[in-house]
N, C-alpha and C. Protein backbone atom coordinates (compact mmCIF):
# COMPACT_ATOMS: atom_id res chain seq x y z
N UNK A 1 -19.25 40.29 -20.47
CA UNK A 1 -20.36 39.36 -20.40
C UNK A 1 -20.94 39.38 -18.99
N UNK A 2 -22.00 39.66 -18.60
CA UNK A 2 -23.07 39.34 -17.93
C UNK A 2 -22.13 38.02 -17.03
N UNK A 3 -22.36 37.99 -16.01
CA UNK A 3 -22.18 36.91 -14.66
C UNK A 3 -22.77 35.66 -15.01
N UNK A 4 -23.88 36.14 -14.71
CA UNK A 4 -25.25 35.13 -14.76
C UNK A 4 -25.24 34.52 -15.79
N UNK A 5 -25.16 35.41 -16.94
CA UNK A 5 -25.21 34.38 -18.36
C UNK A 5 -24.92 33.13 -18.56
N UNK A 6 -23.30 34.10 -18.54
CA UNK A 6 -22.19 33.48 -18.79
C UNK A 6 -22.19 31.61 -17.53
N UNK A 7 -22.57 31.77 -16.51
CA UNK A 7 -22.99 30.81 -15.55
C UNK A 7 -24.60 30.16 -16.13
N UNK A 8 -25.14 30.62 -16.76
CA UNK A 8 -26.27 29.95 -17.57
C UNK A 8 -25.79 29.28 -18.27
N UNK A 9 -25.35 29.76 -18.88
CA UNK A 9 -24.39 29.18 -20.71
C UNK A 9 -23.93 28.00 -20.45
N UNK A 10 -22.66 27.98 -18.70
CA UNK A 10 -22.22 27.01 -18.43
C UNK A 10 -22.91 25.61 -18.39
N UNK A 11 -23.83 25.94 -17.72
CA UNK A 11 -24.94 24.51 -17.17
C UNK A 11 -25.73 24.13 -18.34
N UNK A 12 -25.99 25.13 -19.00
CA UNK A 12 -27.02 24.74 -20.05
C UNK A 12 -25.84 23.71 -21.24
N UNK A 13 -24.41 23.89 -20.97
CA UNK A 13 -23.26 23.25 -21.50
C UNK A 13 -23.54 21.70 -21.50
N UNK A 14 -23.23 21.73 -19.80
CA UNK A 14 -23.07 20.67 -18.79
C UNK A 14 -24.26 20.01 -19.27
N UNK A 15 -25.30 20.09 -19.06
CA UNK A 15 -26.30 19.41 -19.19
C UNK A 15 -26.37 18.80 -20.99
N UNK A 16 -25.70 19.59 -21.21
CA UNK A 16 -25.60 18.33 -23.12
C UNK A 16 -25.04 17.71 -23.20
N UNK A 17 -24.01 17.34 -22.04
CA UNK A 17 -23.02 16.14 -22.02
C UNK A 17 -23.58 15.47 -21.47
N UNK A 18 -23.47 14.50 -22.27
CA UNK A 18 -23.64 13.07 -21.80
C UNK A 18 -22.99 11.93 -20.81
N UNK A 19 -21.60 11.92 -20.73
CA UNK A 19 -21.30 11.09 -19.96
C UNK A 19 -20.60 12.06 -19.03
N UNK A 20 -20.41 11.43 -17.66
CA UNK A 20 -19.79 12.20 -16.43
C UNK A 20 -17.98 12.19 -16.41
N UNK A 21 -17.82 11.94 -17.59
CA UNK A 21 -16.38 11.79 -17.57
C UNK A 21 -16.47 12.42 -19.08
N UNK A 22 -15.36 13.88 -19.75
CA UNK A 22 -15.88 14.25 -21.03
C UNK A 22 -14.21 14.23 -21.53
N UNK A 23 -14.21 13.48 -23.04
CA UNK A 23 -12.93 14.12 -23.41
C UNK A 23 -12.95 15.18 -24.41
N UNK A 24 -11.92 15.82 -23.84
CA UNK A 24 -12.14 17.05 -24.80
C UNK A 24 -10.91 17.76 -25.70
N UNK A 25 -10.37 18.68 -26.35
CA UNK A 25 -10.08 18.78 -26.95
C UNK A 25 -9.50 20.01 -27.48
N UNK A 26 -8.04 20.39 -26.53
CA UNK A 26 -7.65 21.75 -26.52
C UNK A 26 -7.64 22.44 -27.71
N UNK A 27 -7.96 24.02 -27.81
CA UNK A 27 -8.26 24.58 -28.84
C UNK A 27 -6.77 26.31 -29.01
N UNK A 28 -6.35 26.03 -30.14
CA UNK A 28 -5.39 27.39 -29.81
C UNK A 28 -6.11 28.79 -29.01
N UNK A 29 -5.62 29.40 -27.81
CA UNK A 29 -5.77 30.44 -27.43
C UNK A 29 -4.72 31.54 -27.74
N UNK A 30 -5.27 32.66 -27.21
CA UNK A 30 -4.18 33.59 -27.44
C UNK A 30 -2.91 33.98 -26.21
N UNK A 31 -3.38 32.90 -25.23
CA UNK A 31 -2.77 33.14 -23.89
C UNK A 31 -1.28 32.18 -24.03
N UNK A 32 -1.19 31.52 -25.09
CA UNK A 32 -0.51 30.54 -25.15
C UNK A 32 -0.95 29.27 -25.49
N UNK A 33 -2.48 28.40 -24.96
CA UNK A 33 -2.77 27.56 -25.48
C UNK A 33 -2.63 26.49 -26.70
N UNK A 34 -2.20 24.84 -26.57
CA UNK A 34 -2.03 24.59 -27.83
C UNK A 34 -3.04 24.05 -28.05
N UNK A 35 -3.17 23.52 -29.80
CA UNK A 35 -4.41 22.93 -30.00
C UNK A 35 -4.24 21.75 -30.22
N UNK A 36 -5.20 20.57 -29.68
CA UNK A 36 -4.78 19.42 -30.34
C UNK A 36 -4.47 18.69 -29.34
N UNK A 37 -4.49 19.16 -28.07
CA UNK A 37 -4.36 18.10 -26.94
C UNK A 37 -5.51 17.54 -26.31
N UNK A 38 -5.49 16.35 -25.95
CA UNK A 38 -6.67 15.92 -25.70
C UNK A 38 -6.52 15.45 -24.04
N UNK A 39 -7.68 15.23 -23.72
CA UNK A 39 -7.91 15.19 -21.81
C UNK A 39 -9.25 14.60 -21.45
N UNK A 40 -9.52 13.69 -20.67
CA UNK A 40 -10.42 13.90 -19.99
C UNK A 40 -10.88 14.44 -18.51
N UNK A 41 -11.90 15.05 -18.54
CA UNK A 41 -12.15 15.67 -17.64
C UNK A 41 -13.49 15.56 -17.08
N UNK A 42 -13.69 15.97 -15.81
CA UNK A 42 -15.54 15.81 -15.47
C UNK A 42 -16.44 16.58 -16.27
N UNK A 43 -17.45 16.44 -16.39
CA UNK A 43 -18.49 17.37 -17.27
C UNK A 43 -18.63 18.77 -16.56
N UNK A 44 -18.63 19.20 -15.60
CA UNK A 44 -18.45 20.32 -15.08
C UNK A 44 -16.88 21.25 -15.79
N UNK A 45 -16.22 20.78 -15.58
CA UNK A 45 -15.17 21.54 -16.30
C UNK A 45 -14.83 21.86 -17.79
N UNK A 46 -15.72 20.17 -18.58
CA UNK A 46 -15.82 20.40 -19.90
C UNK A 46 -16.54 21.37 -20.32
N UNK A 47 -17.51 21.69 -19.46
CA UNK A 47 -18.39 22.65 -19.55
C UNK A 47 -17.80 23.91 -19.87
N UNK A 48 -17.18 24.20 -18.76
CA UNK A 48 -16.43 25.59 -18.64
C UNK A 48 -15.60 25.83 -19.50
N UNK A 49 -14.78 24.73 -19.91
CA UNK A 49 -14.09 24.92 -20.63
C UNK A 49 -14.02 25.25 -22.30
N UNK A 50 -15.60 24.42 -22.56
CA UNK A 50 -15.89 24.60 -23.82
C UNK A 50 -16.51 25.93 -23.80
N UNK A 51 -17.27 26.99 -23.13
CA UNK A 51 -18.15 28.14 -23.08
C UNK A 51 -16.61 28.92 -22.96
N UNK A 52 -15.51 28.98 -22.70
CA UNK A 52 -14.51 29.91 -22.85
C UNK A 52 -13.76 29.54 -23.63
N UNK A 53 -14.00 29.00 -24.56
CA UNK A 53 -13.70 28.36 -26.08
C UNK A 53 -12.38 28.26 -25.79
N UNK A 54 -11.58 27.74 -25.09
CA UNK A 54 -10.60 26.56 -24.70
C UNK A 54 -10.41 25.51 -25.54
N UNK A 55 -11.56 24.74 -25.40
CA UNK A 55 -11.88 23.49 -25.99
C UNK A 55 -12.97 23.02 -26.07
N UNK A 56 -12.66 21.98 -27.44
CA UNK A 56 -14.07 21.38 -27.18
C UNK A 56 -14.12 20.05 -27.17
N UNK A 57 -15.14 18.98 -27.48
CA UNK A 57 -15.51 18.26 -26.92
C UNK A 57 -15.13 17.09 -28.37
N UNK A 58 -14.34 15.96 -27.71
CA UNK A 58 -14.24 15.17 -29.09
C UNK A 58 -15.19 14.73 -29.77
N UNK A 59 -14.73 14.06 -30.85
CA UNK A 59 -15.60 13.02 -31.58
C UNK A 59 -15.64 11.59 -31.61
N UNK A 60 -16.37 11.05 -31.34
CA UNK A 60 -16.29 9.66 -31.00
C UNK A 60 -15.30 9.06 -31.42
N UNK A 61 -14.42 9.21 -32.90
CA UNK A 61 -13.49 8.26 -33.46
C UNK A 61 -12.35 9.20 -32.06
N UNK A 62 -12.31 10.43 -31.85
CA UNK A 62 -10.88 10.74 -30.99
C UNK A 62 -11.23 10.37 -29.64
N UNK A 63 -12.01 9.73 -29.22
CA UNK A 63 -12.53 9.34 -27.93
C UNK A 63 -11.88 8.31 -27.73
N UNK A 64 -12.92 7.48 -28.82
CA UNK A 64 -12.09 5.95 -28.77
C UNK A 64 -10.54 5.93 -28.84
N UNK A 65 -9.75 6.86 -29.84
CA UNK A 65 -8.47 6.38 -29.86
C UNK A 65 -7.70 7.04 -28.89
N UNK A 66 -8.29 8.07 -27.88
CA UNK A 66 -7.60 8.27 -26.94
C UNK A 66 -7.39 7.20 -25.79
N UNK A 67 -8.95 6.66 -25.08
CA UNK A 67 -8.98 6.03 -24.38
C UNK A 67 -8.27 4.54 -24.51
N UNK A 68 -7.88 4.28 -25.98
CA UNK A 68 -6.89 2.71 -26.39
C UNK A 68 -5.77 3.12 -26.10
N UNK A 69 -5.40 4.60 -26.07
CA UNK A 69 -4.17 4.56 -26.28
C UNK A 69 -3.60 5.13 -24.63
N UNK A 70 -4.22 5.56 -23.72
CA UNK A 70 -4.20 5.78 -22.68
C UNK A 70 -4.01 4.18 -21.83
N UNK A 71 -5.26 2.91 -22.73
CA UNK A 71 -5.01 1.55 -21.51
C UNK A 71 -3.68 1.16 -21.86
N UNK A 72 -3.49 1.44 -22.97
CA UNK A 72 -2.05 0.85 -23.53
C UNK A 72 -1.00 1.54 -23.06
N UNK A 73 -0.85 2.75 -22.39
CA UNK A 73 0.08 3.41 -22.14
C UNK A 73 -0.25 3.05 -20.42
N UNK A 74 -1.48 2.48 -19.66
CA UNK A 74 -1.30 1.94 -18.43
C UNK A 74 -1.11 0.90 -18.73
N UNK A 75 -1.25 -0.48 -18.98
CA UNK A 75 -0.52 -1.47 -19.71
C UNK A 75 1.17 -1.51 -19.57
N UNK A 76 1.41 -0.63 -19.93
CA UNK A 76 2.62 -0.52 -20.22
C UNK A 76 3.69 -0.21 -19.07
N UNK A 77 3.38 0.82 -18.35
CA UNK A 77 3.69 1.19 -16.80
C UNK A 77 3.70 0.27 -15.96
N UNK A 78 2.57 -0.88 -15.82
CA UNK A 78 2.11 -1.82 -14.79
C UNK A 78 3.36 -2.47 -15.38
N UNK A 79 3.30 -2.95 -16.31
CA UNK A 79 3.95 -3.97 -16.87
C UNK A 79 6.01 -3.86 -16.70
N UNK A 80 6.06 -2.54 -16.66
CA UNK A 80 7.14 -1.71 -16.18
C UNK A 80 7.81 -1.95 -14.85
N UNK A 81 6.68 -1.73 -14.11
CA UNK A 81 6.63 -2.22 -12.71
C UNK A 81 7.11 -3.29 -12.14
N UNK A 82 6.20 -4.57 -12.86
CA UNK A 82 6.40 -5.85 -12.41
C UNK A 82 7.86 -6.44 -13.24
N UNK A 83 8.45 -5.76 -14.08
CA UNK A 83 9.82 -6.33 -14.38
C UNK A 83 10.97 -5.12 -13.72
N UNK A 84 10.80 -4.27 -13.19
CA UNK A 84 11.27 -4.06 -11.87
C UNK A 84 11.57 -4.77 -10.64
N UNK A 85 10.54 -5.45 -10.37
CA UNK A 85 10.70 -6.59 -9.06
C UNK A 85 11.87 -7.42 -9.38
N UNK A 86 12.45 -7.43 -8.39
CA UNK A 86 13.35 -9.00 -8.49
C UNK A 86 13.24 -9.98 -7.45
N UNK A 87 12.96 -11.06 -7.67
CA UNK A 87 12.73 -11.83 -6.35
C UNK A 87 13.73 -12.99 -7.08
N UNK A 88 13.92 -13.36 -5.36
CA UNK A 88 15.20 -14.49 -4.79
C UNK A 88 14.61 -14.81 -3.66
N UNK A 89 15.27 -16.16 -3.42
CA UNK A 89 15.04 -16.87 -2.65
C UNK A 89 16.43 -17.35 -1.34
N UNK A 90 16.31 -17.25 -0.78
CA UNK A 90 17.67 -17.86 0.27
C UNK A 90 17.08 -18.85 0.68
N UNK A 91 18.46 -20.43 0.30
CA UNK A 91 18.44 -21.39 0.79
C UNK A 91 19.27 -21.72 1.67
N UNK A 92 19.28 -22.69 3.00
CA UNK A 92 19.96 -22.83 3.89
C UNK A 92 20.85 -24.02 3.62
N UNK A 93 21.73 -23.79 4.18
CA UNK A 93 22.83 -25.08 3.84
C UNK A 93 22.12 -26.20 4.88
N UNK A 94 21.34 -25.62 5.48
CA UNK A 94 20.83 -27.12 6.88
C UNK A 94 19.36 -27.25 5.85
N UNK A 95 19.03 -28.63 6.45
CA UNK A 95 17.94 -29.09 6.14
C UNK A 95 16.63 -28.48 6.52
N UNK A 96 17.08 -28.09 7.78
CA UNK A 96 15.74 -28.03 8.78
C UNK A 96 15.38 -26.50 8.80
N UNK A 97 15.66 -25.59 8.09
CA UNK A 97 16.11 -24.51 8.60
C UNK A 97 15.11 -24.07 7.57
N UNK A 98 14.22 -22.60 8.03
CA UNK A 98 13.26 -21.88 7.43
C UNK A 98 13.74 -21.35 6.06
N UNK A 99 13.26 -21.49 4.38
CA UNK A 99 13.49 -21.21 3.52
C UNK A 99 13.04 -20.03 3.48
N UNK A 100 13.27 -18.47 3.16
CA UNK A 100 12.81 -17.19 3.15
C UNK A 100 12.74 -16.46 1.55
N UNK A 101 11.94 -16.09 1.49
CA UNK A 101 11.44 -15.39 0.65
C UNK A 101 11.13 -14.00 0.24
N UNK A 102 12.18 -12.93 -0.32
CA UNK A 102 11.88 -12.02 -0.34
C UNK A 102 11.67 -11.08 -2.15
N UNK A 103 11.05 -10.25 -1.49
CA UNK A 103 11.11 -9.42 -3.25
C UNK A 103 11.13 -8.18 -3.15
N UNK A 104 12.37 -7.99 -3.97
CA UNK A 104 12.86 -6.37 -3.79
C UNK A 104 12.88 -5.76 -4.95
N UNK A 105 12.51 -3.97 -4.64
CA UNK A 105 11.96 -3.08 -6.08
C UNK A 105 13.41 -3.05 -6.43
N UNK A 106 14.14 -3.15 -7.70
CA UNK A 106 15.43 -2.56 -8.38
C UNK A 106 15.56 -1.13 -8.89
């Protein structure tokens, strides 16, 4: 293939996407590639990626259920996180004496 084209092909890609963030949609290759994984990526790469038939570009229902299932899987991490923490407190046997406060990762 031609250089240039093939770099035509690309942009003329790029430019049918619509949003600047693309998910897309690995396709079996012969290099090893599986099919069926999904990613998002910038429109520049979806680009490329779809013109070397890699992948292509989802469909709104696999969009949506990627991106639910991606907040839910950050959701889940954060949430991971914060029951990691353990916090305690040290109290002083004197009255007068500075109460301290610390919180440590487990």
């Amino acid at each position: 293939m031609d250089i240039r084209a093939y770099f035509q092909k690309v942009r003329e890609t790029e430019r049918n996407l619509s949003d600047a963030h693309v998910v897309i949609v690995s396709l079996e290759t012969p290099e090893g590639g599986k099919a069926g994984r999904m990613t998002e990526v910038s429109r520049s790469s979806a680009a490329q990626l779809i013109v070397d038939g890699k992948a292509r570009q989802a469909t709104a229902e696999e969009r949506a259920a990627f991106l639910k299932a991606t907040r839910e899987a950050l959701a889940a991490i954060e949430e991971a996180a914060l029951a990691s923490k353990i916090q305690f407190t040290v109290v002083s046997d004197q009255p007068n004496r500075v109460v301290k406060q610390r919180s440590e990762k487990g």
